[in-house]
Protein backbone atom coordinates (compact mmCIF):
# COMPACT_ATOMS: atom_id res chain seq x y z
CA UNK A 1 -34.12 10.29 14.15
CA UNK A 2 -34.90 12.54 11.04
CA UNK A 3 -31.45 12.18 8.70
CA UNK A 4 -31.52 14.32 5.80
CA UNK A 5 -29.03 15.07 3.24
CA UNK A 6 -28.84 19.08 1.58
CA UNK A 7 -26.67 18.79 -1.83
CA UNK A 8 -26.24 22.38 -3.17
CA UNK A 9 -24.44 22.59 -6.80
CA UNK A 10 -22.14 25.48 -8.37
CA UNK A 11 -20.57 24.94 -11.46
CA UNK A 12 -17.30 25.11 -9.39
CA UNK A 13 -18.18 22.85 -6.64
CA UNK A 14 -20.51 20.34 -4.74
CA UNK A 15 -21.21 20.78 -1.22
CA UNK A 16 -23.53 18.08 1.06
CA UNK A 17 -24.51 18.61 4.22
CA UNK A 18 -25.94 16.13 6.64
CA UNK A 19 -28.64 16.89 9.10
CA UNK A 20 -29.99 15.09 11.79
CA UNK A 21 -33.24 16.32 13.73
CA UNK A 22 -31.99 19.83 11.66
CA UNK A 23 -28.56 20.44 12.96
CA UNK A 24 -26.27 20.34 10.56
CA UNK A 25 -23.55 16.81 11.19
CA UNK A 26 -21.39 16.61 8.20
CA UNK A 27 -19.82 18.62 5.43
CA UNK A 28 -18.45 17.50 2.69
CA UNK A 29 -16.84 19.45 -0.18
CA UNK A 30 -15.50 18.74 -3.44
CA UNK A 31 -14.31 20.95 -6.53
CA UNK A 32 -14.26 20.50 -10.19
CA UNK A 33 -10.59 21.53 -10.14
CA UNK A 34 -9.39 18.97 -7.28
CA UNK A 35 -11.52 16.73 -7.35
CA UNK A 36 -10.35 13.83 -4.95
CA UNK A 37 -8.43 10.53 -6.45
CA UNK A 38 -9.51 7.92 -3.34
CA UNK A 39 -10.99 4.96 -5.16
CA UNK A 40 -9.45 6.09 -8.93
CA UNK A 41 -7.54 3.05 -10.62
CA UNK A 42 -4.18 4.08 -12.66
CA UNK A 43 -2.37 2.34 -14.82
CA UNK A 44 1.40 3.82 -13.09
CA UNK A 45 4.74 3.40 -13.44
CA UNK A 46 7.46 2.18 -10.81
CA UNK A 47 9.72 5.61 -10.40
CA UNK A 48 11.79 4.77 -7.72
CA UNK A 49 11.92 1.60 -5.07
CA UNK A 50 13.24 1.98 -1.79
CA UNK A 51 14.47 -1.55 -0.02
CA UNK A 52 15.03 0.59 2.98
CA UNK A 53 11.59 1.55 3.42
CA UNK A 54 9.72 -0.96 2.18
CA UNK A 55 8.11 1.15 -0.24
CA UNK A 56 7.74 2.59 -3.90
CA UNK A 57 6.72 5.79 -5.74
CA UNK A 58 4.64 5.17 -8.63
CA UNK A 59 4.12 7.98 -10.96
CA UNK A 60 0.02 8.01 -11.89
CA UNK A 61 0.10 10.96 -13.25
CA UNK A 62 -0.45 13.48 -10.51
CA UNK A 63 1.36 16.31 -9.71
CA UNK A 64 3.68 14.25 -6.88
CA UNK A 65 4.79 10.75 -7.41
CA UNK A 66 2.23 8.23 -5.12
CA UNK A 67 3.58 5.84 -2.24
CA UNK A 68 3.08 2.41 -2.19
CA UNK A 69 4.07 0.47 1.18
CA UNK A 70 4.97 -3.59 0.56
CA UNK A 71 2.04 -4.15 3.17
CA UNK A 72 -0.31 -2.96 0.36
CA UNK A 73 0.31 -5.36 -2.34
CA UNK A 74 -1.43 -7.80 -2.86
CA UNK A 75 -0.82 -11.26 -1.95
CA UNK A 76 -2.57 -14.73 -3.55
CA UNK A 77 -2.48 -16.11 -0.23
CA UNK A 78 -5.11 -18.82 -1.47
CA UNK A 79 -2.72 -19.97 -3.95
CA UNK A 80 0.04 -20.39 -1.48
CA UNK A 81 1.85 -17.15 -1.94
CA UNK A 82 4.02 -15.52 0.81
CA UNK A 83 4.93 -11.38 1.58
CA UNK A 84 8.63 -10.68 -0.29
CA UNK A 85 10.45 -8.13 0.30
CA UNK A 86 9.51 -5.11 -2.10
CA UNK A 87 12.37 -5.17 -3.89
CA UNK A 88 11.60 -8.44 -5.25
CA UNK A 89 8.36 -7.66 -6.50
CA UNK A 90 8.49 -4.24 -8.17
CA UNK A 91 11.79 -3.07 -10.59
CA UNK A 92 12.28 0.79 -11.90
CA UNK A 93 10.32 1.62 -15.13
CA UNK A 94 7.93 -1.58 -13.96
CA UNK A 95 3.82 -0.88 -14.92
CA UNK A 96 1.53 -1.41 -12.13
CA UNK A 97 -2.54 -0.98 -11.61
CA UNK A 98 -3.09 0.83 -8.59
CA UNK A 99 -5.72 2.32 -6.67
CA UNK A 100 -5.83 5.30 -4.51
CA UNK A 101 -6.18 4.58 -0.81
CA UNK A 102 -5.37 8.44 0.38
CA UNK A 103 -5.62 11.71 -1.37
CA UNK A 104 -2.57 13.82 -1.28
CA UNK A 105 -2.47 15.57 1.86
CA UNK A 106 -0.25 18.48 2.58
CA UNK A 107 3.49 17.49 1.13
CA UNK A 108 2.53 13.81 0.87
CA UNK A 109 1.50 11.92 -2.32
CA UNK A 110 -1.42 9.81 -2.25
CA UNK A 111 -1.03 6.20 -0.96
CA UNK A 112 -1.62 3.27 -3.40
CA UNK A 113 -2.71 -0.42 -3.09
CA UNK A 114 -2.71 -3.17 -5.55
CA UNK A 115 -5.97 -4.91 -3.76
CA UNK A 116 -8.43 -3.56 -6.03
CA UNK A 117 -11.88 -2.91 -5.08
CA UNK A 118 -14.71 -1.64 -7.15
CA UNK A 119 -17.84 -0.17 -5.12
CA UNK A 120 -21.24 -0.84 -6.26
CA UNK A 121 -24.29 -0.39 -4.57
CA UNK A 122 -24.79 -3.22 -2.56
CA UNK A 123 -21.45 -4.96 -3.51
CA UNK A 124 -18.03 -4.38 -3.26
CA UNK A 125 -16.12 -6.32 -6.00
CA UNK A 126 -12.66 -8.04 -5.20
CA UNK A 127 -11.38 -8.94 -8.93
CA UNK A 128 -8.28 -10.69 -7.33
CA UNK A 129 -9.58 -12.30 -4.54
CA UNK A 130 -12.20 -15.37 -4.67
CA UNK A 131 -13.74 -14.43 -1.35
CA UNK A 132 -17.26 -13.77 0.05
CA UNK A 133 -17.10 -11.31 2.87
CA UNK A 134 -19.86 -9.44 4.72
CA UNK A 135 -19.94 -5.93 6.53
CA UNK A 136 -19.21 -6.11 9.92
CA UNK A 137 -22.02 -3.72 10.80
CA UNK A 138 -24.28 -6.79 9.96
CA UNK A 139 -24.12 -8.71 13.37
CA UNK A 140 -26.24 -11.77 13.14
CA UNK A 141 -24.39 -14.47 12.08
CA UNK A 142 -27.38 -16.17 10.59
CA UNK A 143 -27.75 -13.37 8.64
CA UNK A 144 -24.52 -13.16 7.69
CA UNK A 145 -24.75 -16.97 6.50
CA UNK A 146 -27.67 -16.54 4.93
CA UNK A 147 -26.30 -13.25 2.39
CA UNK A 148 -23.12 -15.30 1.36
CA UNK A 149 -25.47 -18.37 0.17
CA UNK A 150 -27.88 -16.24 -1.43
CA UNK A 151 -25.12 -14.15 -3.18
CA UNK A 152 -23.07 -17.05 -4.10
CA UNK A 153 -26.32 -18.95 -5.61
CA UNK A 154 -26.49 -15.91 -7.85
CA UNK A 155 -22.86 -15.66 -8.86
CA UNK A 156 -22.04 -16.65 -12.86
CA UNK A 157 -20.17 -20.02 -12.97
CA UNK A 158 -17.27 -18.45 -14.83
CA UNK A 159 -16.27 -15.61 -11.95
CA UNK A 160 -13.49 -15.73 -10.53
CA UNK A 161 -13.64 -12.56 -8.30
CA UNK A 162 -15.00 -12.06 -4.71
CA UNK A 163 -17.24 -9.94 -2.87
CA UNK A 164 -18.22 -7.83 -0.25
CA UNK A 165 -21.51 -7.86 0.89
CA UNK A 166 -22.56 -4.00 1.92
CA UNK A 167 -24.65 -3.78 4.82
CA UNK A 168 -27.72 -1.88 2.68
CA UNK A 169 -27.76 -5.65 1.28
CA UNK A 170 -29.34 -6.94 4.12
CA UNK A 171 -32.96 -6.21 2.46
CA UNK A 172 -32.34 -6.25 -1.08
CA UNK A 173 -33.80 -8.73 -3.44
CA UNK A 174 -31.76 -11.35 -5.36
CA UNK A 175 -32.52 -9.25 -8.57
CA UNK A 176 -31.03 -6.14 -6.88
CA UNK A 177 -28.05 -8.03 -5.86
CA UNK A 178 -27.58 -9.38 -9.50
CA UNK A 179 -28.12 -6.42 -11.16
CA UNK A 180 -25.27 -5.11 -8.94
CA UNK A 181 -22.79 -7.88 -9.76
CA UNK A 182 -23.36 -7.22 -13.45
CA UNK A 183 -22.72 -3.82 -13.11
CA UNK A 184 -19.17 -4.48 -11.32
CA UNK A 185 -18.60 -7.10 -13.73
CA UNK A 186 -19.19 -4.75 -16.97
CA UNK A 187 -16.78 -2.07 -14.82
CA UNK A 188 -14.08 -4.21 -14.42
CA UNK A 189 -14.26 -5.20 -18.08
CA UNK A 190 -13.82 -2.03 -18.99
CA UNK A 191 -10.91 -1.35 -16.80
CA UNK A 192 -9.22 -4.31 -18.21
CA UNK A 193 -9.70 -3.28 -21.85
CA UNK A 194 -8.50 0.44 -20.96
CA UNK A 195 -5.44 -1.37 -19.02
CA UNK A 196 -4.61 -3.11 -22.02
CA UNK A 197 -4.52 -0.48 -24.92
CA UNK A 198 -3.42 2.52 -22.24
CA UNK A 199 0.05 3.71 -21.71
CA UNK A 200 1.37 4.88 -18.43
CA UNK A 201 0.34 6.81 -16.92
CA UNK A 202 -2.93 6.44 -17.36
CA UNK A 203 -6.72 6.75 -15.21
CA UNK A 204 -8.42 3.40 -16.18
CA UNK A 205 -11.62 4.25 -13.79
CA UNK A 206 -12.71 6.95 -11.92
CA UNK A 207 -15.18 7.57 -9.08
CA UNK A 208 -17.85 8.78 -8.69
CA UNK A 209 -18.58 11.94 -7.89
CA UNK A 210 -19.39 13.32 -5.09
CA UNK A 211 -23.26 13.48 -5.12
CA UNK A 212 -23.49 9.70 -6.30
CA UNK A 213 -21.07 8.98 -4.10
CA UNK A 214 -23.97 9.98 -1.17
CA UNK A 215 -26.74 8.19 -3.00
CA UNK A 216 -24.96 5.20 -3.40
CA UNK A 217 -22.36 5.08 0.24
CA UNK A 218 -24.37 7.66 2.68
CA UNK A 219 -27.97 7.42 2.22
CA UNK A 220 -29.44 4.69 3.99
CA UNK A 221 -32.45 3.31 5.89
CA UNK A 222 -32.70 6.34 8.43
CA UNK A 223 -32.46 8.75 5.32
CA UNK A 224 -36.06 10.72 4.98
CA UNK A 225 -34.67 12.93 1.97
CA UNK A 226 -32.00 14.14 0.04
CA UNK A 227 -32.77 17.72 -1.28
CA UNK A 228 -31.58 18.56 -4.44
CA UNK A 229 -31.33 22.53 -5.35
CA UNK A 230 -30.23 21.96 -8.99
CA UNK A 231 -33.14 21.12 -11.34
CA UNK A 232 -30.58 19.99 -14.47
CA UNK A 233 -28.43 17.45 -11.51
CA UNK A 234 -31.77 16.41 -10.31
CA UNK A 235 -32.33 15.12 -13.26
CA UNK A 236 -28.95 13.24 -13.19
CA UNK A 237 -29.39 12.03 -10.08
CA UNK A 238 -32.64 10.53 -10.38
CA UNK A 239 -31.69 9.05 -13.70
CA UNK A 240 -28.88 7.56 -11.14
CA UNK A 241 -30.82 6.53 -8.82
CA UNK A 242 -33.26 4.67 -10.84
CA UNK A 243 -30.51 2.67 -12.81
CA UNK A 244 -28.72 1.84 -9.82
CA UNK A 245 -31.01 2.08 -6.45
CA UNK A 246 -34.65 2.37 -7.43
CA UNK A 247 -35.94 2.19 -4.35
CA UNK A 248 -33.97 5.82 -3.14
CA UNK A 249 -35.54 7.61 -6.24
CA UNK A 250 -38.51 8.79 -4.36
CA UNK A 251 -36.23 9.89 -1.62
CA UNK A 252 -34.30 12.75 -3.86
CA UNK A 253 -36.59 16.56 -4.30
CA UNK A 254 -35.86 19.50 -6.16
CA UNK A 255 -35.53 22.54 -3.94
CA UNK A 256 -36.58 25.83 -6.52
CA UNK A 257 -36.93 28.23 -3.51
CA UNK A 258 -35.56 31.95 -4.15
CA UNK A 259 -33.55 31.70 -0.85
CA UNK A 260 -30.46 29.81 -1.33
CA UNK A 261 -30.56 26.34 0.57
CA UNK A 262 -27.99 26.37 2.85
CA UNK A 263 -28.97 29.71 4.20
CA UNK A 264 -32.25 28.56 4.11
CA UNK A 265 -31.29 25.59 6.48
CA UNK A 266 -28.39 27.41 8.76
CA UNK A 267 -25.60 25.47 6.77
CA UNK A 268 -23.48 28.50 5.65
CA UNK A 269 -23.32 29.85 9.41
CA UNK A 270 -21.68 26.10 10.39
CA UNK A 271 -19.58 26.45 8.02
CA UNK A 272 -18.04 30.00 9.34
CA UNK A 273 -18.01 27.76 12.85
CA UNK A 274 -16.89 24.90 11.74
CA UNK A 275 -12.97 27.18 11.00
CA UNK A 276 -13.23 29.18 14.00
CA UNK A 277 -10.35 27.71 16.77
CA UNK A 278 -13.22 28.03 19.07
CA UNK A 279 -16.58 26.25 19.66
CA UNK A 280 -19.12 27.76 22.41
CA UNK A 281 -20.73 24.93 23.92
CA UNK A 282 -24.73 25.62 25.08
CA UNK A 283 -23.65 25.39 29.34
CA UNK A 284 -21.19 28.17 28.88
CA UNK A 285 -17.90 26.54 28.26
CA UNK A 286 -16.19 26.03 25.11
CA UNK A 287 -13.80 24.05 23.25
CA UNK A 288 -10.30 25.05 21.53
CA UNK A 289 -9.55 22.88 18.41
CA UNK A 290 -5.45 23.26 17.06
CA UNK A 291 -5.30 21.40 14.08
CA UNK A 292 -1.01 21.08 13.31
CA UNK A 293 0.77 18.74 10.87
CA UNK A 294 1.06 15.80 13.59
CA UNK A 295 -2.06 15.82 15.40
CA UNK A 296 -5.17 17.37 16.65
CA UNK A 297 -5.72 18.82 20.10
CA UNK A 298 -9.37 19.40 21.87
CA UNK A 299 -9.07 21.58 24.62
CA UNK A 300 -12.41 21.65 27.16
CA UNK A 301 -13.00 24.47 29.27
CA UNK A 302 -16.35 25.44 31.80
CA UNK A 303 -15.86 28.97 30.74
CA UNK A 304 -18.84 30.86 31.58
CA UNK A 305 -21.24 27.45 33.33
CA UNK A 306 -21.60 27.70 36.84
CA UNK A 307 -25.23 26.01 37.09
CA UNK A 308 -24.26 23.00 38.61
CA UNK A 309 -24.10 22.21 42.45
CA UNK A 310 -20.71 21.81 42.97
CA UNK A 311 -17.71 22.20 41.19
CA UNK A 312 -17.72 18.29 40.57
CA UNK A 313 -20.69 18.23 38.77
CA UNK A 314 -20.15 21.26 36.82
CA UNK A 315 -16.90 19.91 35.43
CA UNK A 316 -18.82 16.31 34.65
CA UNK A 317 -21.61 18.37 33.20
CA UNK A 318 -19.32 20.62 31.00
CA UNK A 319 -17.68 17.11 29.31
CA UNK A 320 -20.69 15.14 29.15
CA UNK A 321 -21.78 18.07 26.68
CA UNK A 322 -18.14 18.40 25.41
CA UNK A 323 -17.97 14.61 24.26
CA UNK A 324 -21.03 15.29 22.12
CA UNK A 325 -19.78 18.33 20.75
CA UNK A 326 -16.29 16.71 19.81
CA UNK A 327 -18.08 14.01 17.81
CA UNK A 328 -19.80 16.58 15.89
CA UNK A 329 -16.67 18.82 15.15
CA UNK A 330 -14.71 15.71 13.98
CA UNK A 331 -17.26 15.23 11.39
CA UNK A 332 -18.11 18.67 10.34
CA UNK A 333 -14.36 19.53 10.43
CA UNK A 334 -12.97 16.29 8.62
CA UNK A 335 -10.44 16.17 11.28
CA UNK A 336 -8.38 12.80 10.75
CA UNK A 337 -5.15 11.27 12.11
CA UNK A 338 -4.10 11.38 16.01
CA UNK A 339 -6.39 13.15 17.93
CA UNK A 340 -5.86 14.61 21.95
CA UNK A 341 -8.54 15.53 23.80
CA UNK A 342 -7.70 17.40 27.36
CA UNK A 343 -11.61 17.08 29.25
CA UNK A 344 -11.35 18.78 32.77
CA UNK A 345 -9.66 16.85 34.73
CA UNK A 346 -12.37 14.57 36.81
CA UNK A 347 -11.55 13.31 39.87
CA UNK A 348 -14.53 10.40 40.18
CA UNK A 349 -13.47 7.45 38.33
CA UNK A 350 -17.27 6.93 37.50
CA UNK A 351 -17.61 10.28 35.55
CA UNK A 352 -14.31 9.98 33.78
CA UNK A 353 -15.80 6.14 32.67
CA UNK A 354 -19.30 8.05 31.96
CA UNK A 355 -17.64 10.86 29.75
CA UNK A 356 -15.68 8.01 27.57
CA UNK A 357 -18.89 6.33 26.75
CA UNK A 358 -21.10 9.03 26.18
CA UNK A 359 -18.04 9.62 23.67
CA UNK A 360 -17.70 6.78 22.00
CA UNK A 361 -21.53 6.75 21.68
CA UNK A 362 -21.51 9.96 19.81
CA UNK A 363 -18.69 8.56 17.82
CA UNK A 364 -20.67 5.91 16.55
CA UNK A 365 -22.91 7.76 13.69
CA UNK A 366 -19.30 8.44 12.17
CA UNK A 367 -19.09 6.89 8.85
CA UNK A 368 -15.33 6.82 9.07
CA UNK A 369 -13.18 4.28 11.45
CA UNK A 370 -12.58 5.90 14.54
CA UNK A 371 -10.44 4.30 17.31
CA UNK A 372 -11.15 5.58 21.04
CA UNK A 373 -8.57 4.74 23.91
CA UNK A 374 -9.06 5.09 27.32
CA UNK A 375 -7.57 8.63 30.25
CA UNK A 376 -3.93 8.06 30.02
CA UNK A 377 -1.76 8.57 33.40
CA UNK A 378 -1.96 12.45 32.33
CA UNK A 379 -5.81 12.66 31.95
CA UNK A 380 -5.71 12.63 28.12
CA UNK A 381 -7.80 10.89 26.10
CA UNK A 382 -6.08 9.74 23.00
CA UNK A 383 -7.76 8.84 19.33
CA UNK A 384 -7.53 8.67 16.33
CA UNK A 385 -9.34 8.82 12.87
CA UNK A 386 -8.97 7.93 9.92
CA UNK A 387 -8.07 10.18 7.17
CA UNK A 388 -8.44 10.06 3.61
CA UNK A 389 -8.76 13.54 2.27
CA UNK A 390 -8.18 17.13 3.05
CA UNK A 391 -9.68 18.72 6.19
CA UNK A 392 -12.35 21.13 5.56
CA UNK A 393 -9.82 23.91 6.57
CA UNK A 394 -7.49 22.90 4.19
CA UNK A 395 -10.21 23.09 1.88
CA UNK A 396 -11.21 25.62 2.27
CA UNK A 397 -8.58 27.96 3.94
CA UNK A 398 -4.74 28.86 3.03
CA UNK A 399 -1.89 29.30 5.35
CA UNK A 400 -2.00 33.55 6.18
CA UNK A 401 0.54 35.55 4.22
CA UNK A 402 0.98 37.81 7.28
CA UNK A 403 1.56 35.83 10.45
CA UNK A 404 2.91 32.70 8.08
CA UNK A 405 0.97 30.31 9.86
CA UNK A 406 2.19 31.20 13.34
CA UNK A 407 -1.10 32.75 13.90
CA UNK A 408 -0.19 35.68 15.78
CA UNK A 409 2.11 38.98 14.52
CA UNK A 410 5.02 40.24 15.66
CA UNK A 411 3.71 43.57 18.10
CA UNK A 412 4.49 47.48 16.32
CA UNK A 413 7.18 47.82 19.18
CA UNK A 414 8.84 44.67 17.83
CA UNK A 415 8.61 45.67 14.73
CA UNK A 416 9.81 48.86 15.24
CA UNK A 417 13.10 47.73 17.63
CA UNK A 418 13.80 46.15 14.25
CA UNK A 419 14.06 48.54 12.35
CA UNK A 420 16.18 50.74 14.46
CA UNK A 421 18.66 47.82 14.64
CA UNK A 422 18.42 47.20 10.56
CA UNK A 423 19.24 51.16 10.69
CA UNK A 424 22.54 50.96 12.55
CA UNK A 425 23.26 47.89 10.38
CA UNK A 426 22.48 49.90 7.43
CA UNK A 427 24.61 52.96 8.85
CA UNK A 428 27.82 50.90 9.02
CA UNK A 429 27.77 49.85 5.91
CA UNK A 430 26.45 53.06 3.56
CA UNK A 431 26.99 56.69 3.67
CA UNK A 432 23.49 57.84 2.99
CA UNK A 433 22.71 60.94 3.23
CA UNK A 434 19.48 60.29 4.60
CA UNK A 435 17.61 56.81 5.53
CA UNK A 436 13.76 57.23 5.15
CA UNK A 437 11.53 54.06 6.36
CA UNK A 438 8.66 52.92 5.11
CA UNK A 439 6.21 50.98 7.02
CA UNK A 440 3.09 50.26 8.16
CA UNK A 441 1.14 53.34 9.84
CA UNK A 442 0.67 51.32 13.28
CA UNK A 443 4.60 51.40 13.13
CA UNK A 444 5.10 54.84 12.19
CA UNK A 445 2.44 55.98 14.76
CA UNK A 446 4.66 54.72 17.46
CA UNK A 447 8.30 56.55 16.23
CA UNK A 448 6.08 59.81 15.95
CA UNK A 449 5.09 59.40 19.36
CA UNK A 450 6.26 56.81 22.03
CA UNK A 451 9.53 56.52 20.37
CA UNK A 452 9.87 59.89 19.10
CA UNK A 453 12.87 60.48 21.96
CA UNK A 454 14.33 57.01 20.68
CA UNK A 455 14.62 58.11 16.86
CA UNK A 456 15.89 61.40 17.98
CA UNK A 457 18.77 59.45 19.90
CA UNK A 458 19.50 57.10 17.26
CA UNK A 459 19.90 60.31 14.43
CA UNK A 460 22.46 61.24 16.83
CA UNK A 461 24.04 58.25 16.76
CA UNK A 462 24.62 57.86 13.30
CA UNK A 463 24.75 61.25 12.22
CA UNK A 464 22.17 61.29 9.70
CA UNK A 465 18.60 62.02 9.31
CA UNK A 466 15.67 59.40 9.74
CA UNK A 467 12.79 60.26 7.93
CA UNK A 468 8.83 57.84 7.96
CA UNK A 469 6.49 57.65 5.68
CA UNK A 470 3.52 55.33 6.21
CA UNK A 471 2.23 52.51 3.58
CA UNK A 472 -1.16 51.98 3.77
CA UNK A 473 -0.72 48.53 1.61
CA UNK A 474 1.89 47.13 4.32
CA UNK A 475 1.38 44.50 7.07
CA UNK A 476 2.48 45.33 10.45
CA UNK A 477 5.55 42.98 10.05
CA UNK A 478 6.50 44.88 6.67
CA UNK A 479 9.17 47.08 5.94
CA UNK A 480 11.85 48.78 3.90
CA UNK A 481 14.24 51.12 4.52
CA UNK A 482 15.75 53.38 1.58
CA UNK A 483 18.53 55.07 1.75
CA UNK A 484 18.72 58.52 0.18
């Protein structure tokens, strides 16, 4: 399968997208002015510990205190250490190294640990910890053997730190693999040294960014390219690449075209799809994606397909497609957290079991932990992913000034009802001569003419004239009423 990765550069922002065989997979956005904190180590301070909760908020310097939870600190099991309760570990005004687990998302801080991990390359460093690990996505075990000997033959006599063996290990050569435990070794030097002569709060190391984030987590062994459309980050990126992963240095290109690359390669159109609610699926049906603060709903409907021959196999059809689609929006969406999906209900026990593995087959190119359950007892399946920064909505998108986030408006003849009753209120309480309204022409429209008998009956009423006068600038929820 072709895999190819488009990174497009503003001064503002970075944007990669993933393609495989061409159709866009993955987005992934990140700006110079929020630029996310997962993987950052702080030197913090201990604001406030709650023996209730388990927990702590540490400020680090951001703009809301972080969380820590007792079940991340870390624990020297191997020297015979056992969990205490929080409030025997950490005390108000305490300093603490953390690292981000969790960017802020929505009103919640970011979520800390005090496992440190440095990523390199091929290695993950554990400073604290004296143990060898090796990625689970590397399944023989003789393998597996065989890259904790080699790694701990190369290991200095004096370290006292552990590792995780990455799985784009698995070919590299010992010098590779000892060029990459210097390299965490000189990092973690540094963060000491910083730790030491810093003051709270302080940022003793921060990640990479996003682009070198790709080179050095994303691009692998199914990678052809990884197109470039920046000439001066290019540059950076090979010099990057060639310190750090020489053998991916002939895999990065300039793109100097006039047309813009993501136009050029159908990215910027995914992107207007990938924060519409719906998703048009090839057959004819469709999905509907809700994203609230709890979870994430997938509704799958036939819509439009009828080209199967029966109803049976239309609805199997339809979700076979939908499963594949879902995977896709998860990743292009960065949808995270609990996640429904409501596939037409299927009433062969074989397609329902066919639909749930073609999905957990498409779910397995995600780079992030996914968890799949099976139909509950209401035909549901339930999942979830895991989340670490914003959705690409919230990204990109702000809650609507006009609906409020309801997404829908109150009608004109709501609107207008309203303002009738705010006029009697009004009425009751001053002794205008006359009450002129302002509001939005849709509204005004309707007094003039549906309600025309309505305003006439209401003048009545209070004995006073009611005069309109339409604002252009207003919403159709807006309105004032002044009283002259």
């Amino acid at each position: 399968m072709s895999e190819a990765y488009l990174i497009n550069f503003t001064p503002q922002e970075t944007r990669v997208a993933l393609l495989y065989n061409g159709v866009v997979q993955e987005l992934h956005i990140e700006r110079e002015r929020a630029r996310g904190f997962v993987g950052n180590v702080y030197l913090g301070r201990v604001v406030r510990v709650l023996p209730g909760m388990q927990s702590a908020f540490i400020d680090i310097g951001l703009e809301r205190t972080a969380f820590l939870h007792v079940a991340d600190i870390w624990v020297d099991r191997a020297a015979g250490e056992s969990p205490r309760p929080i409030e025997r570990i950490l005390a108000e005004g305490q300093n603490i190294v953390v690292q981000v687990l969790k960017d802020p998302i929505g009103t919640k801080g970011a979520r800390l640990s005090t496992q440190l991990s440095i990523a390199g390359r091929l290695l993950v460093y554990l400073p604290q910890d004296k143990h060898i690990g090796i990625s689970q996505r590397i399944e023989s075990e003789a393998g597996r053997e065989a890259l904790r000997a080699r790694l701990q033959g190369l290991l200095p006599a004096d370290e006292k730190g552990g590792f995780i063996v990455r799985t784009q290990a698995e070919q590299a050569s010992d010098e590779e693999l000892s060029a990459d435990v210097s390299y965490l070794r000189k990092l973690w030097a540094e963060i000491q040294s910083q730790r030491m002569s810093g003051a709270p709060p302080a940022l003793l190391y921060r990640d990479l960014s996003l682009a070198q984030r790709v080179l050095r987590d994303l691009v692998g062994a199914d990678t052809e390219k990884v197109v470039i459309d920046s000439r001066e980050n290019f540059q950076k990126l090979s010099q990057f690449a060639g310190d750090y992963m020489p053998r991916m240095a002939g895999m990065l290109e300039h793109y100097s075209g006039e047309r813009p690359l993501f136009d050029l390669h159908g990215v910027e159109e995914e992107i207007q799809k990938a924060l519409a609610r719906r998703v048009d699926l090839k057959s004819g049906g469709y999905l509907i994606i809700d994203q609230t603060e709890a979870l994430t709903t997938i509704d799958v409907n036939t819509g439009g397909f009828v080209g199967a021959r029966t109803f049976d196999d239309t609805i199997f059809k339809t979700n076979l497609e939908a499963a594949q689609a879902i995977a896709r929006q998860l990743r292009m969406r960065n949808l995270g957290g609990i996640i429904l999906l409501d596939f037409i209900d299927m009433e062969n026990e074989e397609h329902r079991l066919t639909v749930l593995a073609e999905l957990t087959r498409a779910l397995a190119r995600d780079h992030t932990k996914v968890s799949v359950g099976g139909f509950t007892s209401l035909g549901l399946v339930e999942m979830t992913r895991k989340r670490t920064r914003e959705s690409l909505a919230h990204v990109l998108c702000e809650t609507c000034p006009t609906c409020g986030g309801r997404g829908e408006v109150k009608t004109s003849r709501t609107i207008a009802y309203e303002v009738m009753r705010e006029v009697v209120r009004e009425a009751r309480q001053f002794n205008a001569r006359e009450f002129r309204i302002l509001a939005a022409p849709v509204v005004v429209d309707l007094f003039h003419e549906e309600e025309a008998q309505a305003i006439a009956n209401l003048q009545d009423f209070i004995g006073k004239p009611i005069s309109f006068h339409a604002e252009t600038s207003y919403t159709q929820e807006q309105f004032d009423i002044v009283l002259l």
